[in-house]
C-alpha atoms as a PDB file:
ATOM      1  CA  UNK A   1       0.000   0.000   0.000  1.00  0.00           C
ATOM      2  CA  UNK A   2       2.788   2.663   0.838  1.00  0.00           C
ATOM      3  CA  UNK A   3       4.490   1.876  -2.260  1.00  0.00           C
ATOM      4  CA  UNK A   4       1.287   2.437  -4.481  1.00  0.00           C
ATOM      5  CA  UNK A   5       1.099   5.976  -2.480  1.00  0.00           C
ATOM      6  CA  UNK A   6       4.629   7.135  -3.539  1.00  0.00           C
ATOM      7  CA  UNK A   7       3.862   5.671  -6.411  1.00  0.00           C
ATOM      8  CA  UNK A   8       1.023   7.973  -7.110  1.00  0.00           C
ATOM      9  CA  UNK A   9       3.018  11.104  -5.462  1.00  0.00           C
ATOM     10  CA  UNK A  10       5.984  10.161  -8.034  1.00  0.00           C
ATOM     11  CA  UNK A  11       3.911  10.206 -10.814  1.00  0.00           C
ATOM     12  CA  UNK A  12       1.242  13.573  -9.908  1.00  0.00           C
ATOM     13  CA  UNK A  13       4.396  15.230  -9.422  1.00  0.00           C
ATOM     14  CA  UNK A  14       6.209  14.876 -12.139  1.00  0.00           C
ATOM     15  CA  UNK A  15       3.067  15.732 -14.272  1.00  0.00           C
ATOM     16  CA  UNK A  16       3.328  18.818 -12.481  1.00  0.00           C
ATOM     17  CA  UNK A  17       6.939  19.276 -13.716  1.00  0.00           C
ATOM     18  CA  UNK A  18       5.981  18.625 -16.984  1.00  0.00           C
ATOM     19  CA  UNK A  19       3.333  21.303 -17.320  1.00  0.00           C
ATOM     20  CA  UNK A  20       5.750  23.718 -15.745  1.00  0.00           C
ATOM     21  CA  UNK A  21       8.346  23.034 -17.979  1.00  0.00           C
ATOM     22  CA  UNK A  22       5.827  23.300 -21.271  1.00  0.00           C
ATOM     23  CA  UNK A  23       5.012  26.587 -19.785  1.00  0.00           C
ATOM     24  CA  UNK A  24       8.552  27.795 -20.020  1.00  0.00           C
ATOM     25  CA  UNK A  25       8.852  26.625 -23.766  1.00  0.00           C
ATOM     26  CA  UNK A  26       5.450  28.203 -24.189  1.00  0.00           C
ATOM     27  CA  UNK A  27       6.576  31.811 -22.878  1.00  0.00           C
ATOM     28  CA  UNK A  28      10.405  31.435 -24.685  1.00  0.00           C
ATOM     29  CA  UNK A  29       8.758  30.943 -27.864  1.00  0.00           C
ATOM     30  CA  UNK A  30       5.757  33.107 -27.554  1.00  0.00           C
ATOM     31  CA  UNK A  31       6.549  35.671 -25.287  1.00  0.00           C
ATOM     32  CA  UNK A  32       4.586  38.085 -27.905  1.00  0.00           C
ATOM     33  CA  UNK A  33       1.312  36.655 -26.782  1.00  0.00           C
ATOM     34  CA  UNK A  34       1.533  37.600 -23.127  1.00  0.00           C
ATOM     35  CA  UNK A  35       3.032  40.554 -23.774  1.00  0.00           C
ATOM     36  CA  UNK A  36       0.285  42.318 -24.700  1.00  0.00           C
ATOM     37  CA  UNK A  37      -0.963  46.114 -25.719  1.00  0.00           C
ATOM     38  CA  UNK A  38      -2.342  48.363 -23.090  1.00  0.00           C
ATOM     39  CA  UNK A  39      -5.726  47.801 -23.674  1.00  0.00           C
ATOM     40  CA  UNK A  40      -4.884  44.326 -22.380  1.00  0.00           C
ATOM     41  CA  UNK A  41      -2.505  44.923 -19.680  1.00  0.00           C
ATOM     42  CA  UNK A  42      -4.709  43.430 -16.944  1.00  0.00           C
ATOM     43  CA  UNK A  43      -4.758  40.119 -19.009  1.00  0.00           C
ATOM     44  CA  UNK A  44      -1.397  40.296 -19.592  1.00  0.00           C
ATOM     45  CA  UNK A  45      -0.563  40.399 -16.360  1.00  0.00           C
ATOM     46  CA  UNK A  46      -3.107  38.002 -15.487  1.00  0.00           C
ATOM     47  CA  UNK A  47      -1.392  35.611 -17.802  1.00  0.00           C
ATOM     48  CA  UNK A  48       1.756  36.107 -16.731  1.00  0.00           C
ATOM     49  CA  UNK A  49       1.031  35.794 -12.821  1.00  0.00           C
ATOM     50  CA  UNK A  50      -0.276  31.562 -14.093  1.00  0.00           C
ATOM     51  CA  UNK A  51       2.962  31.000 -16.133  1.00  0.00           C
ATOM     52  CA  UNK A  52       4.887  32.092 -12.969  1.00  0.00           C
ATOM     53  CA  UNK A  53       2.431  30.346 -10.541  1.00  0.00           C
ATOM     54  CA  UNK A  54       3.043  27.485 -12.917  1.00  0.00           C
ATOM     55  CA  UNK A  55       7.271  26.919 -12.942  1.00  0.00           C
ATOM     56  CA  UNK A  56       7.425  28.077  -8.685  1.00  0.00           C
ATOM     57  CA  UNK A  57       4.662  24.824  -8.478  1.00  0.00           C
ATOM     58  CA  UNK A  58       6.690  22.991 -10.583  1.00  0.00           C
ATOM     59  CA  UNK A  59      10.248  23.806  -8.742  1.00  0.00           C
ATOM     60  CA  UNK A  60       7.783  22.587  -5.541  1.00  0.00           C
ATOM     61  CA  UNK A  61       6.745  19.017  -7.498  1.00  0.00           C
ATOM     62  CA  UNK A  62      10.305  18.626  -8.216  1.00  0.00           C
ATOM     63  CA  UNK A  63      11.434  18.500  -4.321  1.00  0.00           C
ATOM     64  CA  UNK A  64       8.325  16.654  -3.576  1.00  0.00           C
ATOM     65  CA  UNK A  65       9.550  13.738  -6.412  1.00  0.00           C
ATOM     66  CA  UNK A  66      12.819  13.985  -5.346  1.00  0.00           C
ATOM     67  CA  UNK A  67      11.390  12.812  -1.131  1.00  0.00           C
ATOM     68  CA  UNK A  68       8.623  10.367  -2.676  1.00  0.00           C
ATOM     69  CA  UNK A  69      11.542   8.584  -4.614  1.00  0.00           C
ATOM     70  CA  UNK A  70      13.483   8.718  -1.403  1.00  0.00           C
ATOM     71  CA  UNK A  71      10.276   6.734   0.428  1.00  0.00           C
ATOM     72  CA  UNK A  72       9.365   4.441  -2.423  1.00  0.00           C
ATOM     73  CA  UNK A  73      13.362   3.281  -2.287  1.00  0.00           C
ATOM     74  CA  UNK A  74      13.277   3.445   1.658  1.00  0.00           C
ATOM     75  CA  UNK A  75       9.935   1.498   1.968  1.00  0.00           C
ATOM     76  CA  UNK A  76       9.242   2.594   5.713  1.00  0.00           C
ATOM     77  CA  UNK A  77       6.525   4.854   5.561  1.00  0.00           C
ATOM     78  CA  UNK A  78       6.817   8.527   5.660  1.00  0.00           C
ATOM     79  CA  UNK A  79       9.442   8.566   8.508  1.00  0.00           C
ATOM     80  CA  UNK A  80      12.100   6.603   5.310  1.00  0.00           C
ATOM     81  CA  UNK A  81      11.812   9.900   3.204  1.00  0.00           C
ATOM     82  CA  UNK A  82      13.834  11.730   5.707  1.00  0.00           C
ATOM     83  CA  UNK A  83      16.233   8.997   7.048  1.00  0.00           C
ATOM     84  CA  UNK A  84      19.575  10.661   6.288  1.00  0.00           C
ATOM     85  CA  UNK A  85      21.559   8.052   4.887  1.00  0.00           C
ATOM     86  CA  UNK A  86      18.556   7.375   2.516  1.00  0.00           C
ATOM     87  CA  UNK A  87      18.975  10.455   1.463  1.00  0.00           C
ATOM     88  CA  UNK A  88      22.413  10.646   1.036  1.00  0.00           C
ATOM     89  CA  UNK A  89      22.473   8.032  -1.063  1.00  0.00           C
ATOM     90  CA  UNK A  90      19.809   9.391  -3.438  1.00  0.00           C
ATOM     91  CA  UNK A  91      21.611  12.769  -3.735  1.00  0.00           C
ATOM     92  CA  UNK A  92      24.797  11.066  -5.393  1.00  0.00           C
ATOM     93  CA  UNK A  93      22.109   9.158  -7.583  1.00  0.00           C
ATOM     94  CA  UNK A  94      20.784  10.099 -11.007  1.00  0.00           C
ATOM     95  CA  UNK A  95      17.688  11.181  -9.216  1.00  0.00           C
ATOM     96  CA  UNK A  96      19.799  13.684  -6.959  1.00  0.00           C
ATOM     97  CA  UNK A  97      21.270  15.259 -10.344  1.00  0.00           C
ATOM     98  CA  UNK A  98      18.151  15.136 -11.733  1.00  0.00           C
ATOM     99  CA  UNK A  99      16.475  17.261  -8.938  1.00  0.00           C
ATOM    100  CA  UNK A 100      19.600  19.195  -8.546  1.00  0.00           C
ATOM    101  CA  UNK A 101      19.517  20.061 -12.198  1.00  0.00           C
ATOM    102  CA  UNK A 102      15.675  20.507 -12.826  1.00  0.00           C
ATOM    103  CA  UNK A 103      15.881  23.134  -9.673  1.00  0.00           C
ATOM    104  CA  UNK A 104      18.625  24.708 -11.040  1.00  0.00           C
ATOM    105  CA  UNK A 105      16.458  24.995 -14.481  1.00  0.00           C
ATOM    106  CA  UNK A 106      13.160  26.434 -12.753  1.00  0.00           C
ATOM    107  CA  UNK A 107      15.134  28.961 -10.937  1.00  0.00           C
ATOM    108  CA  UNK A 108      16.408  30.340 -13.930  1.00  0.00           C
ATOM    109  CA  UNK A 109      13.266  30.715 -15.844  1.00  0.00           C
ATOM    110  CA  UNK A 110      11.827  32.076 -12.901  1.00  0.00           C
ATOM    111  CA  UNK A 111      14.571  34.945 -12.730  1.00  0.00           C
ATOM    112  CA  UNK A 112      14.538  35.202 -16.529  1.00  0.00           C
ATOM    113  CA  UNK A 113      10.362  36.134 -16.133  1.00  0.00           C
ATOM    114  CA  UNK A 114      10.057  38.124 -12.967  1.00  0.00           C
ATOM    115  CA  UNK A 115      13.756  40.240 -12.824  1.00  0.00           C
ATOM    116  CA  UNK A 116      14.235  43.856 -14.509  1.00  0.00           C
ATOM    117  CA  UNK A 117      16.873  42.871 -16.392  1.00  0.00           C
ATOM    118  CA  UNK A 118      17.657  46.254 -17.973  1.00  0.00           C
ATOM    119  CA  UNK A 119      20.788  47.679 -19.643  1.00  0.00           C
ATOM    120  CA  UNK A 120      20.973  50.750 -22.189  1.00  0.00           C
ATOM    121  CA  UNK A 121      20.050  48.758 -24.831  1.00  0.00           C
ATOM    122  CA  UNK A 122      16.412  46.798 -24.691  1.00  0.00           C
ATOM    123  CA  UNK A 123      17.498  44.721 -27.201  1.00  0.00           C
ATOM    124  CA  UNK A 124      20.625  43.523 -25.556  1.00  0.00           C
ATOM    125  CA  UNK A 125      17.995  43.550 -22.289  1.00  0.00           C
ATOM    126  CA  UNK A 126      15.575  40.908 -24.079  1.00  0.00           C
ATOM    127  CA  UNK A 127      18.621  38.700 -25.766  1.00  0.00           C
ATOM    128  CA  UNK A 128      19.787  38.531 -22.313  1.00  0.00           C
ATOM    129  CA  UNK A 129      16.640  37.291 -21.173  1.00  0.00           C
ATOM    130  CA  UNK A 130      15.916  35.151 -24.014  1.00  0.00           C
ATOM    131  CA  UNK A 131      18.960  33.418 -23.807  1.00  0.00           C
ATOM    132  CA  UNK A 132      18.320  32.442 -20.313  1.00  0.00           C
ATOM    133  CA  UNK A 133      15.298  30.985 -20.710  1.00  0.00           C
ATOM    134  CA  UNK A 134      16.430  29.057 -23.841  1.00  0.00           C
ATOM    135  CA  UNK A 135      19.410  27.937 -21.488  1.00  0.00           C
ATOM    136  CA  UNK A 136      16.774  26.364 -18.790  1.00  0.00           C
ATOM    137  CA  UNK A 137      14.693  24.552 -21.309  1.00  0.00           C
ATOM    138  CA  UNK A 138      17.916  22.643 -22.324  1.00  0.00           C
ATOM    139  CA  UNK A 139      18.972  22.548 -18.849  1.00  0.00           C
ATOM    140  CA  UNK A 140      15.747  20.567 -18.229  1.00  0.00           C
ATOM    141  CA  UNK A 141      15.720  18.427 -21.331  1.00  0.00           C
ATOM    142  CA  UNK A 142      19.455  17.002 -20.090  1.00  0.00           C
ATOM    143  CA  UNK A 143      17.616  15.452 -17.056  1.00  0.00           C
ATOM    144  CA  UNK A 144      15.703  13.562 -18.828  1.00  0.00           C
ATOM    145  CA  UNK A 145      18.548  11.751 -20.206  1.00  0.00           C
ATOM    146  CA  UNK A 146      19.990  11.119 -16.227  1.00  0.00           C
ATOM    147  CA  UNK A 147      16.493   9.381 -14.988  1.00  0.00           C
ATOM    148  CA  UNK A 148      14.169   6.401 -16.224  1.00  0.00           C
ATOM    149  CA  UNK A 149      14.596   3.885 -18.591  1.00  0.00           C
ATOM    150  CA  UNK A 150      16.644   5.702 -21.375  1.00  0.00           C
ATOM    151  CA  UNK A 151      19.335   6.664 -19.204  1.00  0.00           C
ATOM    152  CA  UNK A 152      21.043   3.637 -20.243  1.00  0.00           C
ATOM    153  CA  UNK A 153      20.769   4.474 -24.068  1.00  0.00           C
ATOM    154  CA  UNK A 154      23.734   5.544 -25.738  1.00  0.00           C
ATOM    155  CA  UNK A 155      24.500   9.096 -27.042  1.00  0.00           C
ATOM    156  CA  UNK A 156      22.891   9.016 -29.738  1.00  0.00           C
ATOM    157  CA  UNK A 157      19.483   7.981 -28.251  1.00  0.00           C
ATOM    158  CA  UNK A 158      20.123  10.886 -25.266  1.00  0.00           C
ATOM    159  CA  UNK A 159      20.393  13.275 -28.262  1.00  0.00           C
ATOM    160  CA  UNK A 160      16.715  11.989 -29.677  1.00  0.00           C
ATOM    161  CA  UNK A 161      15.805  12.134 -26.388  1.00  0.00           C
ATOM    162  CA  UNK A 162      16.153  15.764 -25.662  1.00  0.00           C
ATOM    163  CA  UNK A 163      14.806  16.263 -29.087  1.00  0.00           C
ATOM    164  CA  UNK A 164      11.493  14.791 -28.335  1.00  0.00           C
ATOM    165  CA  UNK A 165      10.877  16.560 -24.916  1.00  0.00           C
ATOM    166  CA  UNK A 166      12.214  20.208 -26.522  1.00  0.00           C
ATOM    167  CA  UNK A 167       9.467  19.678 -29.226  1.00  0.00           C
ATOM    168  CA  UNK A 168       6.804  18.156 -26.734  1.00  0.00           C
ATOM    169  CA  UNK A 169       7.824  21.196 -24.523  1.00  0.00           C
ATOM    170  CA  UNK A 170       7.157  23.961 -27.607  1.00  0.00           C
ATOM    171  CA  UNK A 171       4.056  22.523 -28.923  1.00  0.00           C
ATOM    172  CA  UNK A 172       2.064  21.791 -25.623  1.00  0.00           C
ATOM    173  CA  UNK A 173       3.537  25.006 -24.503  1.00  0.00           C
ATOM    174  CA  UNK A 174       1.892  26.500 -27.294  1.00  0.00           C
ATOM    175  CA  UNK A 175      -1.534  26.027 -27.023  1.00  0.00           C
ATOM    176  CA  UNK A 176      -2.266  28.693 -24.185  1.00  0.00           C
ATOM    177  CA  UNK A 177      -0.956  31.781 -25.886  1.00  0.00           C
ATOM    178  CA  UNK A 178      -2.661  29.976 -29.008  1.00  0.00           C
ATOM    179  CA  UNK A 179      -5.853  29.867 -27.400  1.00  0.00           C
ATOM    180  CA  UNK A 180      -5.364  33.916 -25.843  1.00  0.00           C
ATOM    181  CA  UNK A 181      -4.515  34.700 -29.291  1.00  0.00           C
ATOM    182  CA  UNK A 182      -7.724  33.760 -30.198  1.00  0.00           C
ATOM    183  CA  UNK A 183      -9.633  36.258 -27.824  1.00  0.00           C
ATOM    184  CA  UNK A 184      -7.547  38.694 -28.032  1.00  0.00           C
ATOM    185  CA  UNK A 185      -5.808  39.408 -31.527  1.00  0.00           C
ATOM    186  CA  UNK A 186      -8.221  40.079 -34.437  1.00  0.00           C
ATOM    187  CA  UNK A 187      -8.720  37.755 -37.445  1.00  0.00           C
ATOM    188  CA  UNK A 188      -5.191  39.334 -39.534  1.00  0.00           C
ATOM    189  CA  UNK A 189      -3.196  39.156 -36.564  1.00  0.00           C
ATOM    190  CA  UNK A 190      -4.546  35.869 -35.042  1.00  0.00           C
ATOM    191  CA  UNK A 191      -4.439  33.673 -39.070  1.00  0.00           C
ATOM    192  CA  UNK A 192      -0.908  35.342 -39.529  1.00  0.00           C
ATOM    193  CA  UNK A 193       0.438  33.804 -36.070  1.00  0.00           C
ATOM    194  CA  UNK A 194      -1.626  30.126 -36.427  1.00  0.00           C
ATOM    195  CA  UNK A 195      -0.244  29.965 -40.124  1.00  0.00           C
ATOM    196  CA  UNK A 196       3.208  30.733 -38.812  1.00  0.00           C
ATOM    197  CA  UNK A 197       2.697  27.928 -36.095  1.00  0.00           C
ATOM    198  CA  UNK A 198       0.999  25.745 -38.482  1.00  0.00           C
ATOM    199  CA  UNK A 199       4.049  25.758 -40.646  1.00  0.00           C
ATOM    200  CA  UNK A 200       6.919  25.275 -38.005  1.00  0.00           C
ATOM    201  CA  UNK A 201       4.806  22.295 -36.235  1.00  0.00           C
ATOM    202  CA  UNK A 202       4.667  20.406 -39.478  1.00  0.00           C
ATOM    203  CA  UNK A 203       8.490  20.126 -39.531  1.00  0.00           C
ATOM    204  CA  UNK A 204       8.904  20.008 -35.293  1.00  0.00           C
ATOM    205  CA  UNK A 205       5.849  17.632 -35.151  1.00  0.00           C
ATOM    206  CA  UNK A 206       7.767  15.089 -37.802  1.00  0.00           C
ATOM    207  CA  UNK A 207      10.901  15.302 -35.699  1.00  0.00           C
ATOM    208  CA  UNK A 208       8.841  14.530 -32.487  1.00  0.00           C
ATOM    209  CA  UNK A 209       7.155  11.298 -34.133  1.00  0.00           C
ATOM    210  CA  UNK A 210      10.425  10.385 -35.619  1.00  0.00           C
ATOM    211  CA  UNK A 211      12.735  10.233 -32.050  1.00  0.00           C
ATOM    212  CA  UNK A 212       9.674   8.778 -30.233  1.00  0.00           C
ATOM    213  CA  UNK A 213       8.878   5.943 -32.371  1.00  0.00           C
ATOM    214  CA  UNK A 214      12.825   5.550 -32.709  1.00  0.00           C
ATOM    215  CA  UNK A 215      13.050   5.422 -28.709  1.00  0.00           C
ATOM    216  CA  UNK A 216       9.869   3.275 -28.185  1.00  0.00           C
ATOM    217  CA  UNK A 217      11.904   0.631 -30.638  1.00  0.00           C
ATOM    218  CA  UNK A 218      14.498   1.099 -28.302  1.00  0.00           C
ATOM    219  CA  UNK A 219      13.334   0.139 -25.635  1.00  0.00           C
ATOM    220  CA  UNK A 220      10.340  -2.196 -26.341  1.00  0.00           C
ATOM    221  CA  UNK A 221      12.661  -4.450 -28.634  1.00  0.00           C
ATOM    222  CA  UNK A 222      10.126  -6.047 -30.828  1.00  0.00           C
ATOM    223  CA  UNK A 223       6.517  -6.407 -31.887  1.00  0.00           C
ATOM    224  CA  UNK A 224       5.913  -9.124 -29.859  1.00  0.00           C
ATOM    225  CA  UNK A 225       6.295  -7.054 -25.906  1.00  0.00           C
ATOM    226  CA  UNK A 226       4.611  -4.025 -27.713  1.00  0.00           C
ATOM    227  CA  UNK A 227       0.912  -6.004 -27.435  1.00  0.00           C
ATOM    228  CA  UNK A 228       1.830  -8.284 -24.361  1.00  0.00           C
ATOM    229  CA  UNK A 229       3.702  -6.458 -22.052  1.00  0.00           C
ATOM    230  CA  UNK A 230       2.706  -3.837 -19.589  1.00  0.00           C
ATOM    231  CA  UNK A 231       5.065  -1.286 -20.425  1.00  0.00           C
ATOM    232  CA  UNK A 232       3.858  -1.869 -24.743  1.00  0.00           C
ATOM    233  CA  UNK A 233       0.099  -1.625 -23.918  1.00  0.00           C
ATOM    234  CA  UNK A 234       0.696   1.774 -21.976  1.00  0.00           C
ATOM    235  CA  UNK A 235       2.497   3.024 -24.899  1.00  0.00           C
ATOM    236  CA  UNK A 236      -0.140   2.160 -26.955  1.00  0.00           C
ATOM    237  CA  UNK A 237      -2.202   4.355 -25.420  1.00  0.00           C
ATOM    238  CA  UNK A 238      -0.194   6.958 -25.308  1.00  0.00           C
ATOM    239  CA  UNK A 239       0.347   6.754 -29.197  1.00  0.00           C
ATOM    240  CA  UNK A 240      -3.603   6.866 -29.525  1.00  0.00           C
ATOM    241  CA  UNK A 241      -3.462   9.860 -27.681  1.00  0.00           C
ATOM    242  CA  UNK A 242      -0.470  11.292 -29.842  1.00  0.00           C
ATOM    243  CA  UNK A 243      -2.679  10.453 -33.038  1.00  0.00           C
ATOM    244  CA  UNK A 244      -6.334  11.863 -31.705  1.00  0.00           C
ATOM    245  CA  UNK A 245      -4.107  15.044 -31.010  1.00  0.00           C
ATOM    246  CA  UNK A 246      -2.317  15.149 -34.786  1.00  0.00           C
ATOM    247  CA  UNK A 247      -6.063  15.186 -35.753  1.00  0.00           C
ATOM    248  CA  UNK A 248      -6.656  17.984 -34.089  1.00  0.00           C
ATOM    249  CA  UNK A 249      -3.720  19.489 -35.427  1.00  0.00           C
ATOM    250  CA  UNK A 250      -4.503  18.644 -38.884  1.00  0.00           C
ATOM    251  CA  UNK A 251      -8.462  20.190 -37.851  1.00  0.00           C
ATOM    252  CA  UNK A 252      -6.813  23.561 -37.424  1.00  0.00           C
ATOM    253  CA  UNK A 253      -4.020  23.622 -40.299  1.00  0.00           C
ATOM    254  CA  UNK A 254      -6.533  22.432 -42.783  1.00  0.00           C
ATOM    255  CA  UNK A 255      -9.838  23.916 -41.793  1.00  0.00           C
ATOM    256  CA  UNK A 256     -10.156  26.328 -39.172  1.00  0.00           C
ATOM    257  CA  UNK A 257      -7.576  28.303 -40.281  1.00  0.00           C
ATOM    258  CA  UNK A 258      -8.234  29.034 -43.541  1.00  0.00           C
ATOM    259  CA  UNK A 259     -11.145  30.052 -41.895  1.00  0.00           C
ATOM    260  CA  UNK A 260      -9.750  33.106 -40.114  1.00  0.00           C
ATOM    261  CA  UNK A 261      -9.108  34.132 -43.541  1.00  0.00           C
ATOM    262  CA  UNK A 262     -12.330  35.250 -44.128  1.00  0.00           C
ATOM    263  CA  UNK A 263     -13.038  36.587 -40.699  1.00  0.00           C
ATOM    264  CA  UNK A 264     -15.143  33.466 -39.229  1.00  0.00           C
ATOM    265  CA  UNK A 265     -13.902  30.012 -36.941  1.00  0.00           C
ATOM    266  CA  UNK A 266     -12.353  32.367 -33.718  1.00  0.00           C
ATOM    267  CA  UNK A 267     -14.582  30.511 -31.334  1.00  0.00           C
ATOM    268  CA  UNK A 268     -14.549  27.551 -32.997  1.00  0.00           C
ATOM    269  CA  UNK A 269     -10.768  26.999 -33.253  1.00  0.00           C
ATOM    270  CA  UNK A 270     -10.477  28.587 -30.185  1.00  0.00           C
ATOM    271  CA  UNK A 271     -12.450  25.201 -28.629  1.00  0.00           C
ATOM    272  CA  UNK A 272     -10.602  23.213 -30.520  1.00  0.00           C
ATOM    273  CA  UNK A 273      -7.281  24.279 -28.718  1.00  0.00           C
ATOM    274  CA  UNK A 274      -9.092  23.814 -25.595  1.00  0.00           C
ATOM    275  CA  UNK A 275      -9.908  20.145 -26.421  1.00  0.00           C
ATOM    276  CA  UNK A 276      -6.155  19.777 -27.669  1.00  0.00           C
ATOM    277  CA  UNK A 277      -5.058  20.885 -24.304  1.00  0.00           C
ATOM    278  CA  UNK A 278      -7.060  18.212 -22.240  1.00  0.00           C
ATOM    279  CA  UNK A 279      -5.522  15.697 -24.941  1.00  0.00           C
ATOM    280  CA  UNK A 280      -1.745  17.524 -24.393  1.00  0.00           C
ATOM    281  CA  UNK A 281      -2.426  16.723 -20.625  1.00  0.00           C
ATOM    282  CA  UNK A 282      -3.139  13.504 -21.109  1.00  0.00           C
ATOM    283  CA  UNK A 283      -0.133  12.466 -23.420  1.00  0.00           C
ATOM    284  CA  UNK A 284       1.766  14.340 -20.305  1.00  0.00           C
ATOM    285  CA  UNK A 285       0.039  12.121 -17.594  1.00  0.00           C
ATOM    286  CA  UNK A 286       0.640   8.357 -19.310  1.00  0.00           C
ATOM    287  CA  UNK A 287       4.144   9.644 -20.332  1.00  0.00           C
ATOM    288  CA  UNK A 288       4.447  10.187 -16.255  1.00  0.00           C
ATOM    289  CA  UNK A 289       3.828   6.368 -15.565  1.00  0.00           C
ATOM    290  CA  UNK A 290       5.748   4.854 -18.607  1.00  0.00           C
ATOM    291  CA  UNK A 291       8.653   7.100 -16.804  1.00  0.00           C
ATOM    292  CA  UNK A 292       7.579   5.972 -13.350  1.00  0.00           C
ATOM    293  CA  UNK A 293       5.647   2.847 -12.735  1.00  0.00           C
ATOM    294  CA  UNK A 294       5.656   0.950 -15.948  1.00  0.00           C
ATOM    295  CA  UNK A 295       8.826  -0.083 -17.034  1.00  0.00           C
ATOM    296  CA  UNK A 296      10.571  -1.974 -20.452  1.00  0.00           C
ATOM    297  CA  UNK A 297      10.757  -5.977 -20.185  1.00  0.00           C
ATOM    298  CA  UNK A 298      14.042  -5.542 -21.728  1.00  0.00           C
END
């Protein structure tokens, strides 16, 4: 029973991390969205107070995984997440670098969003900035090559690896500014930023399916443990998910944007992102137990 509560603690937490660390991407890459004109400074601001809210909950899940881990490999109740030489063996483990690093990551896009970094020239002020918060989303992707199952892949594999979560990162960070855009830019401004998105997801989307059915091969090893094991049925799922949500995607390129073109589908595609979202969160939450509680036979 105690080990099915860490369990669950292991797993909510980390799905935490993962939204905060999709927010990042989200903000790095559309910053523009939140940062909007005066007539919408209260929703700006508004926006900007949940992506913050978001990373300091995140930096919070990440010490919380780091003491759950410490229980589940303790298994003595609460009282084993604190026993010092528990601990001190987890913090020269992966999962100590891991939390170390992910920390370290959070931090920095949390200085990068709420600090006045300001010199004579705003440009050199938002570079500055920019290049921080780019420098925490790799930060973060590392650590997923230190924990889990593919820490044991080579290079190569790593590399794919950080691949697929920077691209999972952009694209589920995408949809909330998406879906703002939609109330608050008008039909030029809104079809001119969803074509532009449209265009670099079709080439970041590929890349995505490419490293995570490369990395699935890896580590399922054949056919065969794909339909019989544990570990192959939940990524099954997860792949359904993946495909219900490139059929959304393919909704908005090939329909509801075009729409926008002739002033009609805001609302529409505007729900649609919304639906994408609880799909996003879902792909997020199974990819939290493959990385947790289900592991590869091989």
């Amino acid at each position: 029973m105690e080990m099915y509560i860490w369990n669950t603690v292991i797993v909510l937490s980390k799905i935490v991390f993962y939204v905060g660390f999709a927010c990042i991407a989200g903000y790095t890459f559309f910053k523009q969205v939140f940062e909007q004109s005066e007539s919408h400074n209260n929703l700006a601001i508004a926006n900007l107070k949940w992506i913050r809210g978001s990373i300091v909950i995140a930096l919070l899940a990440n010490g919380l995984w780091f003491f759950a881990s410490t229980g589940a490999m303790a298994e003595e109740g609460i009282q084993g997440a604190f026993d010092p030489d528990i601990l001190d063996i987890m913090w020269d483990s992966p999962i100590g670098d891991g939390t170390l690093l992910r920390g370290l990551g959070l931090v920095l896009a949390i200085f990068a969003i709420t600090s006045h970094i300001k010199f004579k020239s705003v440009v050199l002020s938002n570079y500055l900035k920019q290049g921080i918060l780019v420098s925490s989303l790799f930060l973060l992707a590392y650590t997923f090559t230190l924990i889990g199952h593919v820490s044991e892949l080579g290079v190569f594999g790593k590399v794919l690896l950080m691949l697929h979560v920077l691209v999972m990162a952009w694209w589920f960070g995408a949809l909330f500014p998406l879906r703002q855009a939609c109330n608050e830019r008008n039909y030029e401004q809104l079809y001119s930023l969803m074509d532009t998105f449209g265009k670099q997801a079709s080439i970041a989307v590929s890349l995505l399916l490419v490293a995570g059915l490369w990395l699935a091969f890896q580590l399922v090893g054949n056919v065969e443990e794909l339909f019989s094991s544990s570990y192959g049925q939940t990524l099954l799922l997860k792949l359904a998910l993946v495909t219900s949500i490139l059929g959304i995607a393919a909704k908005h390129k090939l329909k509801l944007v075009p729409q926008l073109k002739n002033n009609d589908g805001r609302e529409a595609l505007s729900k649609s992102i919304s639906i994408e979202m609880v799909v996003a969160f879902a792909i997020l939450s199974v990819t939290a137990g493959l990385t947790s509680v289900v592991g590869p036979a091989n």
